[in-house]
Protein backbone atom coordinates (compact mmCIF):
# COMPACT_ATOMS: atom_id res chain seq x y z
CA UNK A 1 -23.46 24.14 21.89
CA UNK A 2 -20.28 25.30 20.13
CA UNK A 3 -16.96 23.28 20.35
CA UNK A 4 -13.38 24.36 19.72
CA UNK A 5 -11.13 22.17 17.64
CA UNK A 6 -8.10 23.91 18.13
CA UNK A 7 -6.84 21.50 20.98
CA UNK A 8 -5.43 19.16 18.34
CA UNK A 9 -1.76 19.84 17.80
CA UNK A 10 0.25 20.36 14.40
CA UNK A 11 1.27 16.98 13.07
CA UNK A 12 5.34 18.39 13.68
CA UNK A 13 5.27 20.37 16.89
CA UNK A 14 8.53 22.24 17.51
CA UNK A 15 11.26 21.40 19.85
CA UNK A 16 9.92 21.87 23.24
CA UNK A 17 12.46 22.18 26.46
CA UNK A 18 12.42 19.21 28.36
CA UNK A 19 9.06 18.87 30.77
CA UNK A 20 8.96 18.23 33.75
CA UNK A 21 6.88 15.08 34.91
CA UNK A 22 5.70 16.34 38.11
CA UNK A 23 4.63 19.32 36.35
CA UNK A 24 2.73 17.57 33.41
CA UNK A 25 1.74 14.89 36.47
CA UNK A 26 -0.02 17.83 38.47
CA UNK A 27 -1.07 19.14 35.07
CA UNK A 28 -3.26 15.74 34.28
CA UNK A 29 -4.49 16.24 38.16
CA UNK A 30 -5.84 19.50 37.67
CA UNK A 31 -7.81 18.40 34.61
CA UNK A 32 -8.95 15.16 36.26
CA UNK A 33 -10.37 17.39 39.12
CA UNK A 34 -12.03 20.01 36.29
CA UNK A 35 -13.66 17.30 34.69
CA UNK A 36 -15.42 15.77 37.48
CA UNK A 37 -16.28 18.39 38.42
CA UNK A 38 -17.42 20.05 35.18
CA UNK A 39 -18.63 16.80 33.19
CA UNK A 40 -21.23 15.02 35.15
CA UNK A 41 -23.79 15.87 32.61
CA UNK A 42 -21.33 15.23 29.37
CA UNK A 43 -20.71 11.89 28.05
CA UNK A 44 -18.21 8.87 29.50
CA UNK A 45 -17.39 8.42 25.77
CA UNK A 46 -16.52 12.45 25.36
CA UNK A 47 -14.80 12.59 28.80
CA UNK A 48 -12.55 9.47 27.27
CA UNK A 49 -11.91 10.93 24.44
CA UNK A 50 -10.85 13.89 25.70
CA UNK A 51 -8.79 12.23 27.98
CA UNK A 52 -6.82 10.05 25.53
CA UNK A 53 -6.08 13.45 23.28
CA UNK A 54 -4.95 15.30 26.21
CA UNK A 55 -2.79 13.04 27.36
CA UNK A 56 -1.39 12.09 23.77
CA UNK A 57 -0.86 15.83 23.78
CA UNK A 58 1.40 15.67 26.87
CA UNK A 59 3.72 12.71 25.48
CA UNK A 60 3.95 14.80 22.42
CA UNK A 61 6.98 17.38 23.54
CA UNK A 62 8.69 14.59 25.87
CA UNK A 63 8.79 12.64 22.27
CA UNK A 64 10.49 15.65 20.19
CA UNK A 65 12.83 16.24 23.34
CA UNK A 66 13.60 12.74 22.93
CA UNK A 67 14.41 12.67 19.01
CA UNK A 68 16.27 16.13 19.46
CA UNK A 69 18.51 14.01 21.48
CA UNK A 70 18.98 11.35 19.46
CA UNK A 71 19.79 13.47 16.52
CA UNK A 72 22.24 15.82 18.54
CA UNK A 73 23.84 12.20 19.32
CA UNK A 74 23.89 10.73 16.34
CA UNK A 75 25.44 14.01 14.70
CA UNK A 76 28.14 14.05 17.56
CA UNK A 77 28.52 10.36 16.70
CA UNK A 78 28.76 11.04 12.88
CA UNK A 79 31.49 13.68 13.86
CA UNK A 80 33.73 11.55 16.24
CA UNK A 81 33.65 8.52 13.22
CA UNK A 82 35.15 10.88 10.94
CA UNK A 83 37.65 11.98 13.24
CA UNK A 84 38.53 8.42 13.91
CA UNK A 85 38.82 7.54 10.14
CA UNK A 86 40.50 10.60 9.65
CA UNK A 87 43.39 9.88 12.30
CA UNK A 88 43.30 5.95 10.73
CA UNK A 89 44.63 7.16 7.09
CA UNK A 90 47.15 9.46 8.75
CA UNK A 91 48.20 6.62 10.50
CA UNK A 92 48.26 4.13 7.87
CA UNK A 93 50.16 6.99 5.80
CA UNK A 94 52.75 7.21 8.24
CA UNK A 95 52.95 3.36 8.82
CA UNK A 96 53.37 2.84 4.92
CA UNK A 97 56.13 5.56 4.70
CA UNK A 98 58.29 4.17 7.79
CA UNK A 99 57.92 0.50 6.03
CA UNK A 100 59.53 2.04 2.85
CA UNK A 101 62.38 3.90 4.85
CA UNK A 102 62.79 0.46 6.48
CA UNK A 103 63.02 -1.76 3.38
CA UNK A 104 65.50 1.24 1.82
CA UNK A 105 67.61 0.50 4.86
CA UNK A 106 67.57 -2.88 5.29
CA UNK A 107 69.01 -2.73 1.51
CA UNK A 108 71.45 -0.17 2.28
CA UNK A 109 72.93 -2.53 5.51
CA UNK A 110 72.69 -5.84 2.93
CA UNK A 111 74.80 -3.93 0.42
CA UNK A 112 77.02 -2.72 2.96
CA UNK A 113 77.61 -6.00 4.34
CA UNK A 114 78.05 -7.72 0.79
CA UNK A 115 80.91 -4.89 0.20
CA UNK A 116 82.54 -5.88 3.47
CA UNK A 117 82.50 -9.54 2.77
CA UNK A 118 83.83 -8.54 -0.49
CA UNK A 119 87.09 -6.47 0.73
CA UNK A 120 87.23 -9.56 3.42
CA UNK A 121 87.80 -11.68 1.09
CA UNK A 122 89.85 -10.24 -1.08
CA UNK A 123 92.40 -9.92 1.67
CA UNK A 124 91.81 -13.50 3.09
CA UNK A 125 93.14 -14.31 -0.69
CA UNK A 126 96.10 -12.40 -0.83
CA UNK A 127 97.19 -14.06 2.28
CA UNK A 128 97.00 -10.63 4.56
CA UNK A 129 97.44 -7.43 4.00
CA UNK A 130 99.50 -5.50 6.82
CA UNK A 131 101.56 -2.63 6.56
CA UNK A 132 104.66 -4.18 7.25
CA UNK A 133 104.28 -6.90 4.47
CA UNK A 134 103.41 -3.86 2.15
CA UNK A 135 106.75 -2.15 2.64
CA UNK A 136 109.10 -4.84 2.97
CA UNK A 137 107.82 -5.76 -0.22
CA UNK A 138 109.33 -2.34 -2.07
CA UNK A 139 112.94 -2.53 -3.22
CA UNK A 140 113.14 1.53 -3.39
CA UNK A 141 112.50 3.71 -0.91
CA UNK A 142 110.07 5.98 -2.98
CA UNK A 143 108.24 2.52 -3.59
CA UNK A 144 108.31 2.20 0.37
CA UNK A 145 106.83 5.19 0.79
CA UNK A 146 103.61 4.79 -2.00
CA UNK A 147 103.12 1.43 -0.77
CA UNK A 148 102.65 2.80 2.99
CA UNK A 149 100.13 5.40 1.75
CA UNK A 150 98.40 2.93 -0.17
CA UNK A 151 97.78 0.76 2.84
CA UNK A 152 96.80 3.31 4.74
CA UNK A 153 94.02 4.70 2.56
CA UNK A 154 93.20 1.28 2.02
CA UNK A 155 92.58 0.90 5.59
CA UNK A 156 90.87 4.26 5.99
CA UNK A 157 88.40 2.86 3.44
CA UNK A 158 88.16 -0.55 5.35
CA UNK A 159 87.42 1.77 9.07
CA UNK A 160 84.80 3.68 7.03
CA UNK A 161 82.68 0.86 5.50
CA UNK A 162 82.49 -0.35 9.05
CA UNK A 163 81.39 2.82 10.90
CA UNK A 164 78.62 3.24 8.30
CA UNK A 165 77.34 -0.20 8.63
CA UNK A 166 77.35 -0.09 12.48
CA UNK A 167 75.28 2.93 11.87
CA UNK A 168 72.85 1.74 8.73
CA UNK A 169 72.05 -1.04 11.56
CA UNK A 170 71.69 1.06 14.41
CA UNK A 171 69.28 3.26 12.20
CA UNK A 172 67.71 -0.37 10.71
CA UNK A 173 66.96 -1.15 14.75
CA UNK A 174 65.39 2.26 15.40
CA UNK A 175 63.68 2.08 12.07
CA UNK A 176 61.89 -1.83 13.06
CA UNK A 177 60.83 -0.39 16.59
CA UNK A 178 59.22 2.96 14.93
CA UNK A 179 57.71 0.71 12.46
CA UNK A 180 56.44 -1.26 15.27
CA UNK A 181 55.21 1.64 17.31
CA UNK A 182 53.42 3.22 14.04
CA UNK A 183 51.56 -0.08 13.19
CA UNK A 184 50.65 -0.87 17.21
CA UNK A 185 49.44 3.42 16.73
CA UNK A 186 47.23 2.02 13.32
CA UNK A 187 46.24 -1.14 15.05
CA UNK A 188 44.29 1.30 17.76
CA UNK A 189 43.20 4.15 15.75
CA UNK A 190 41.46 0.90 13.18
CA UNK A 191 39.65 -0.35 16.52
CA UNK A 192 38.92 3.42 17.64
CA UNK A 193 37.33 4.24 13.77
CA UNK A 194 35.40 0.65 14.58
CA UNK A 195 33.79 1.79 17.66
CA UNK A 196 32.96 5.10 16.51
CA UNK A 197 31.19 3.79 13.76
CA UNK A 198 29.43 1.34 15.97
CA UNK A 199 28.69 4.10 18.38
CA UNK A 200 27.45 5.73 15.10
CA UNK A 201 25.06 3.46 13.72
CA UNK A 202 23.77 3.16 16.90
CA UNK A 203 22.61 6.53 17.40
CA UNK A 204 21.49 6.40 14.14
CA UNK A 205 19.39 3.96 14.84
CA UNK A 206 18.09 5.55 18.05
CA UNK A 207 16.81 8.84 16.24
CA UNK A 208 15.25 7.02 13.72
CA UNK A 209 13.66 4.58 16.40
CA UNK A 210 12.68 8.25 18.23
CA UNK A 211 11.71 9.40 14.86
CA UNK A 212 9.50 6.82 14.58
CA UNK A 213 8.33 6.82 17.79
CA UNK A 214 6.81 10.54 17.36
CA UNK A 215 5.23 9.73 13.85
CA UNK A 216 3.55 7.51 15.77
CA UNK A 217 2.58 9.35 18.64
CA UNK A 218 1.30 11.96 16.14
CA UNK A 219 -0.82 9.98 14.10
CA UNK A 220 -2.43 8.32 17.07
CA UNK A 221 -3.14 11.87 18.17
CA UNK A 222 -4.80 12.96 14.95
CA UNK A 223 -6.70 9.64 15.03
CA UNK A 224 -7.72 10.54 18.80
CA UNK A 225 -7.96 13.92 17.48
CA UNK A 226 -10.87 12.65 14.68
CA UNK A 227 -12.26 10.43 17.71
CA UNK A 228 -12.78 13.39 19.61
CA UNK A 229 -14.34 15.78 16.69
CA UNK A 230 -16.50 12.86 16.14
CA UNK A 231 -17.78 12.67 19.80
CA UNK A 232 -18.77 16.14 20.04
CA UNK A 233 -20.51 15.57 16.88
CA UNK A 234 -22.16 12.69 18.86
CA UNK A 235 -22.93 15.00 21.20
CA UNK A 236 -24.21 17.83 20.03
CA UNK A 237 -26.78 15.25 18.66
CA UNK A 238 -28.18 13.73 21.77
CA UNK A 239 -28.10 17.31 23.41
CA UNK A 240 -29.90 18.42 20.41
CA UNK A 241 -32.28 15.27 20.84
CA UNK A 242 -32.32 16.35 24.97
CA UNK A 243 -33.70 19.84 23.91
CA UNK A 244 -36.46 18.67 21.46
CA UNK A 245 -37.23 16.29 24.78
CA UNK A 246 -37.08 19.57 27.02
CA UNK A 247 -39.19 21.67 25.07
CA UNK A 248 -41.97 19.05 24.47
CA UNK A 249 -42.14 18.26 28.47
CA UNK A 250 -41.82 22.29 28.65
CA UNK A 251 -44.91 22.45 26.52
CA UNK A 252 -46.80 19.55 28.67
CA UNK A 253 -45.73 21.51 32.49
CA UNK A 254 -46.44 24.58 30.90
CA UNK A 255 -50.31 23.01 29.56
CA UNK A 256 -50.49 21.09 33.10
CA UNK A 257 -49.38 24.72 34.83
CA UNK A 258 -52.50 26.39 32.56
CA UNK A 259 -54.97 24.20 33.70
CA UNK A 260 -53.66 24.14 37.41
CA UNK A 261 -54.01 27.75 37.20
CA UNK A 262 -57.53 27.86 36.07
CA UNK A 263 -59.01 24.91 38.73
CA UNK A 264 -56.51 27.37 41.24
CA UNK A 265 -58.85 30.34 39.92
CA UNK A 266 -62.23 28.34 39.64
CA UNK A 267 -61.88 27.11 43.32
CA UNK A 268 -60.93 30.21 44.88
CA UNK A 269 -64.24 31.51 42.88
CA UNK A 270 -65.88 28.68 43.92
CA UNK A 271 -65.04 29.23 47.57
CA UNK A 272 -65.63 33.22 47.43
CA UNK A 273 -68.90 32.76 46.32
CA UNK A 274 -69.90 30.62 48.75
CA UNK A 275 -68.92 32.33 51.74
CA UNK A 276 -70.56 35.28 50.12
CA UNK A 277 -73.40 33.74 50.02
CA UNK A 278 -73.54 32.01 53.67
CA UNK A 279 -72.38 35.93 54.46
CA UNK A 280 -68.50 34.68 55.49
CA UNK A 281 -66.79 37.37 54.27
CA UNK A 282 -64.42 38.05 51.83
CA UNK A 283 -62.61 35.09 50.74
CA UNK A 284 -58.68 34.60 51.85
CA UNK A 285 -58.38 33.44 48.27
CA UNK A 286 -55.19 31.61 46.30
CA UNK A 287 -55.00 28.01 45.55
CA UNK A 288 -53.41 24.53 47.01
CA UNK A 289 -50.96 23.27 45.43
CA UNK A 290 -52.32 19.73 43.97
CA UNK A 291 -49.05 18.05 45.64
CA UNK A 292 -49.78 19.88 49.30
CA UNK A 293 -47.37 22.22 49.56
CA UNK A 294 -46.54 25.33 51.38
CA UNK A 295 -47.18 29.05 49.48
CA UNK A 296 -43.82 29.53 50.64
CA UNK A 297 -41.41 28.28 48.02
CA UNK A 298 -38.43 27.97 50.67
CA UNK A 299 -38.52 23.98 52.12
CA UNK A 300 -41.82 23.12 49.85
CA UNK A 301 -39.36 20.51 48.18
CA UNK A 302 -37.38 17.52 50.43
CA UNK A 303 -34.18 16.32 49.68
CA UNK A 304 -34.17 13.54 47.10
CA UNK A 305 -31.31 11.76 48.10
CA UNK A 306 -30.51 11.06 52.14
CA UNK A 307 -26.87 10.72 51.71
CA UNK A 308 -24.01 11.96 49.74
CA UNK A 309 -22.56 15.30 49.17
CA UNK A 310 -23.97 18.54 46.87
CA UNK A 311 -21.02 17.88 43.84
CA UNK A 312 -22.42 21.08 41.29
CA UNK A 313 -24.95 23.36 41.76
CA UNK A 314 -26.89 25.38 39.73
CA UNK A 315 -26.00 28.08 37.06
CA UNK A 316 -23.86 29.01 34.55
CA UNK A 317 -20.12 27.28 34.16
CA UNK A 318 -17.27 27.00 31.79
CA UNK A 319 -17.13 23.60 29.91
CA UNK A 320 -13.45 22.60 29.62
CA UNK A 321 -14.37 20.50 26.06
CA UNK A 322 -16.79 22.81 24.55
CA UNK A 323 -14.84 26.28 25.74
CA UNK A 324 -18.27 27.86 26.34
CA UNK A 325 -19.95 28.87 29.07
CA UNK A 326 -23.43 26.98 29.41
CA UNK A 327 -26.04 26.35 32.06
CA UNK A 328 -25.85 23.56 34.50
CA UNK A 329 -29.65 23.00 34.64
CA UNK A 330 -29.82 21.16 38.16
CA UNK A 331 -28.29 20.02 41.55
CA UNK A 332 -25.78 17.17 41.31
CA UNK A 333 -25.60 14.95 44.67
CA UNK A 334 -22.74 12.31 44.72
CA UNK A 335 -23.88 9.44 45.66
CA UNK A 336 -22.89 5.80 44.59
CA UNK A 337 -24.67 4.03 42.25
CA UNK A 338 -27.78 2.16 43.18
CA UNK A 339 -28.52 4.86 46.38
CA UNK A 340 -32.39 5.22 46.81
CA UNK A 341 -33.97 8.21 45.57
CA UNK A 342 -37.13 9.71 46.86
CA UNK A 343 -40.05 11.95 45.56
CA UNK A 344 -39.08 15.54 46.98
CA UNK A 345 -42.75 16.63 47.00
CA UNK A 346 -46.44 14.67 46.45
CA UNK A 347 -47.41 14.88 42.75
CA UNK A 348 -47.90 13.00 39.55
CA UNK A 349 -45.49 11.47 37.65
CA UNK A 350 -46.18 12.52 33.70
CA UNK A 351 -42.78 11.24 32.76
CA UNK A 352 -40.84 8.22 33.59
CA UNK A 353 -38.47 6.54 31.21
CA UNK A 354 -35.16 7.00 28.77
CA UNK A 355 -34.75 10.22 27.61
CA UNK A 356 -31.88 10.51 25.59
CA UNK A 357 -28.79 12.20 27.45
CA UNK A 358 -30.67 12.26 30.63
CA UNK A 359 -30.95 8.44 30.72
CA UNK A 360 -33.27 6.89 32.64
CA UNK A 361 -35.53 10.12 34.33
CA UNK A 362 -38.59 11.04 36.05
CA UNK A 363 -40.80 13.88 36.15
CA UNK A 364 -43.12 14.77 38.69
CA UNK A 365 -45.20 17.48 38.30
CA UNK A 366 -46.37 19.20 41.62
CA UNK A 367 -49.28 21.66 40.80
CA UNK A 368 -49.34 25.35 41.39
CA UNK A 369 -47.46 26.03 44.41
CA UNK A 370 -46.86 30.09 45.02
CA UNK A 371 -47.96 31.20 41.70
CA UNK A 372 -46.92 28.74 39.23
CA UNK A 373 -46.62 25.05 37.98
CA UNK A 374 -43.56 23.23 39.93
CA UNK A 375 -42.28 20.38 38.78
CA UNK A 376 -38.68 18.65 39.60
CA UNK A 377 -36.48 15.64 37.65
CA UNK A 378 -34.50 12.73 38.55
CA UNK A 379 -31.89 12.00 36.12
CA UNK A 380 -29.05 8.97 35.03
CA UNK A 381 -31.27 6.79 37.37
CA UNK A 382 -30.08 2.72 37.10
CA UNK A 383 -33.96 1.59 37.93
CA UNK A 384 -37.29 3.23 38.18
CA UNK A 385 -39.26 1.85 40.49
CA UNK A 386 -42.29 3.89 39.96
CA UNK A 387 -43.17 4.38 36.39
CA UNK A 388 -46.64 6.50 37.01
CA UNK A 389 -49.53 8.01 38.68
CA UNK A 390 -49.61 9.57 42.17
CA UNK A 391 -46.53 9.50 44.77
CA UNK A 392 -46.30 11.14 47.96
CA UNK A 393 -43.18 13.52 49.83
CA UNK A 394 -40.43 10.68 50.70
CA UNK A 395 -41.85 7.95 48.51
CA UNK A 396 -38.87 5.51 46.76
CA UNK A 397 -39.28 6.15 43.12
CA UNK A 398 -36.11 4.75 41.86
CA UNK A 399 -32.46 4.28 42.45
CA UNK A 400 -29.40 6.21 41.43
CA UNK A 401 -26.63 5.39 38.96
CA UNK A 402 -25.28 6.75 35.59
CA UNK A 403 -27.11 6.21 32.49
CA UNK A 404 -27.13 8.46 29.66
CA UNK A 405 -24.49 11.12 28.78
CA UNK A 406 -22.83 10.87 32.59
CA UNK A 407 -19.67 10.40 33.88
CA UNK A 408 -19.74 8.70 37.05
CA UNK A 409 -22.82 7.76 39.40
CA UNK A 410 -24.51 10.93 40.99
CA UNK A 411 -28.01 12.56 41.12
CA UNK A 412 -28.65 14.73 38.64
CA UNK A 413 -31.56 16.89 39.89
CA UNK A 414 -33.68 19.49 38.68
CA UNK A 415 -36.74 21.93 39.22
CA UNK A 416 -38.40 23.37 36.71
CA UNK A 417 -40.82 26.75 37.08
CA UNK A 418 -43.60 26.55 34.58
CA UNK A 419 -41.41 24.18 31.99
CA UNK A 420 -38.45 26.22 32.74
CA UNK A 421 -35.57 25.84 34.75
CA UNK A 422 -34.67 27.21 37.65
CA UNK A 423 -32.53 26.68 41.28
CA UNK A 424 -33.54 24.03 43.04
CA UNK A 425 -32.07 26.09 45.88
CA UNK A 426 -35.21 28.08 45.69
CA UNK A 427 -37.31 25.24 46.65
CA UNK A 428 -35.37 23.16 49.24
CA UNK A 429 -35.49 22.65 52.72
CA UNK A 430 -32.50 25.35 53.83
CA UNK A 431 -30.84 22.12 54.92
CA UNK A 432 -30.98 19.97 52.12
């Protein structure tokens, strides 16, 4: 029985499109449905392991989707903080710069003023300073006249130093709100940088959490991965273990068949000679089967089982664990566990006990019936009732269930043709 490891993924699978979950859910349906199916003859602990790897396996690309995600949000994150710290320093530049052309101006309007308390002064102490005083004041008239000039450049001066203080304060004003407005501008772009650094660290730490996440997932799917390598191991064992069984009851039917044969042969001699010698006539000749049955091989077995449903039949299938086709060497009847099963035919049981991936099974060997040794099984029984000698067509022999290498409760059933398998179909009632 060869097995294909190559369902185990590569520890860092690449970045699948999203899936869809009623996809992957109709996905795990389909292969629930192959494997019961396909598996009633494989082990519960195969079929589990298999189970847990397959649907590790479909996690694995909604995992990487997720981390993609994260990362893509995390870089956009990344991207958005450095904008925001950006725009802070520009601000902060800007707010620093209007502060300096503020303090610069409040200077220039404090010297201003000091100048025009100055030149108030001054003319508080000389009692007044008017034009008329001025000129009255000259005794010539060219005197008059330099005085007047004098006074009104003075003045001129005086009109100035007010007009640019009105405006250094007007300019101070505007200067205090822009100030204002530029640190209220930092003041947002500092809680802006704040949240898109927490927004930041947070998707940081969700693709690392997603990161971590899919580490995980992948090393639990390498261990399942080990689990399942180590099953089939398992059960290539027990199968080998089943065929060792198989060929030494092979060797037994086939011995039993032999012999059947040759009492067959010696009675029909037996019986020709003496209706030779009572003058009878030629003999009809051939043998009874030692279980009764009909030289027809159509309806010489019963059914073994009187309810339930035909699950698998016989002949060659595709295993959805091992990849290789292999026969299915009986009849499987669903049934529950614990349903009464029945001798299909009188015969001799030569075989009733464990054996190995079969579980608990009986063999009952028929005798020659059409032209060979018959003999049919009863597999993954839960109780044998009869453990030996002679039963009769219909006779309870044991009870259904799922011991051995089986994967729910059924009826594993088989007949074998001179130790070898073949159809049961060949030798049931049409009906069964």
């Amino acid at each position: 029985m060869a097995c294909s490891t190559a369902l185990v993924l590569s520890a860092a699978p690449t970045a699948p499109a999203a899936q869809d979950p009623g996809a992957q859910k109709k996905r795990a349906d389909a292969r629930v449905d192959r494997l019961k199916e396909h598996l009633d003859d494989t082990s519960t602990a195969l079929k589990t392991a298999y189970d847990r790897l397959h649907s590790t396996e479909d996690k694995l690309p909604g995992a990487q989707a997720v981390l993609e995600k994260a990362r893509s949000a995390a870089d956009a994150a990344d991207v958005a903080e450095a904008a925001a710290t950006q725009e802070l320093e520009v601000a902060k530049a800007n707010e620093a710069k209007a502060q300096a052309d503020l303090e610069k101006s409040t200077a220039a309007v404090a010297a201003g003023r000091k100048r025009l308390a100055q030149f108030a002064a001054q003319v508080y102490q000389q009692q007044g300073f008017g034009q008329l005083d001025v000129a009255l004041s000259s005794t010539q008239p060219q005197e008059f006249a330099d005085r007047l000039a004098m006074v009104d450049t003075v003045l001129d001066v005086q009109n100035a130093t007010m007009e640019r203080l009105t405006t250094e304060r007007a300019g101070l004003t505007a200067l205090e709100d822009h100030v204002s407005a530029l640190r209220a501008d930092s003041d947002r772009k500092q809680k802006a940088a704040a949240a898109a650094l927490a927004r930041a660290q947070a998707a940081r730490g969700a693709a690392e959490k997603a990161q971590a996440d899919l580490q995980a997932l992948v090393a639990t799917q390498r261990t399942q991965a080990q689990g399942f390598a180590d099953q089939v191991a398992e059960d290539k064992r027990q199968l080998a273990l089943a065929k060792a069984e198989q060929a030494r009851l092979q060797r037994i039917l086939a011995a039993r068949a032999a012999a059947a044969r040759r009492a067959a042969a010696a009675r029909a001699a037996a019986e020709a000679k003496k209706h030779h010698s009572s003058g009878g006539g030629t003999s009809s000749g051939g043998g009874s089967s030692s279980g009764g049955g009909s030289s027809n091989a159509s309806g010489v077995l019963s059914r073994p089982v009187r309810t339930g449903w035909v699950s698998s039949e016989y002949g060659m299938r595709f295993h959805p664990i091992y990849h290789v086709w292999r026969l299915h060497s009986g009849r499987d009847y669903a049934v529950s566990c614990g349903t009464p099963v029945y001798a299909a035919a009188a015969g001799d049981i030569i075989s009733a006990g464990w054996a190995t991936s079969y579980g608990n099974r009986i063999v009952i060997d028929h005798g020659w019936i059409s032209g060979g040794g018959l003999a049919s099984t009863y597999n993954h029984l839960s109780r044998i009732v009869v453990g030996g000698g002679h039963v009769s067509r219909g006779q309870l022999i044991a009870y259904s269930g799922t011991t051995g290498d089986s994967t729910g409760c059924h009826l594993h059933f088989e007949t074998l043709r001179n130790g070898s398998f073949d159809d049961p179909r060949h030798w049931l009632n049409t009906l069964s």
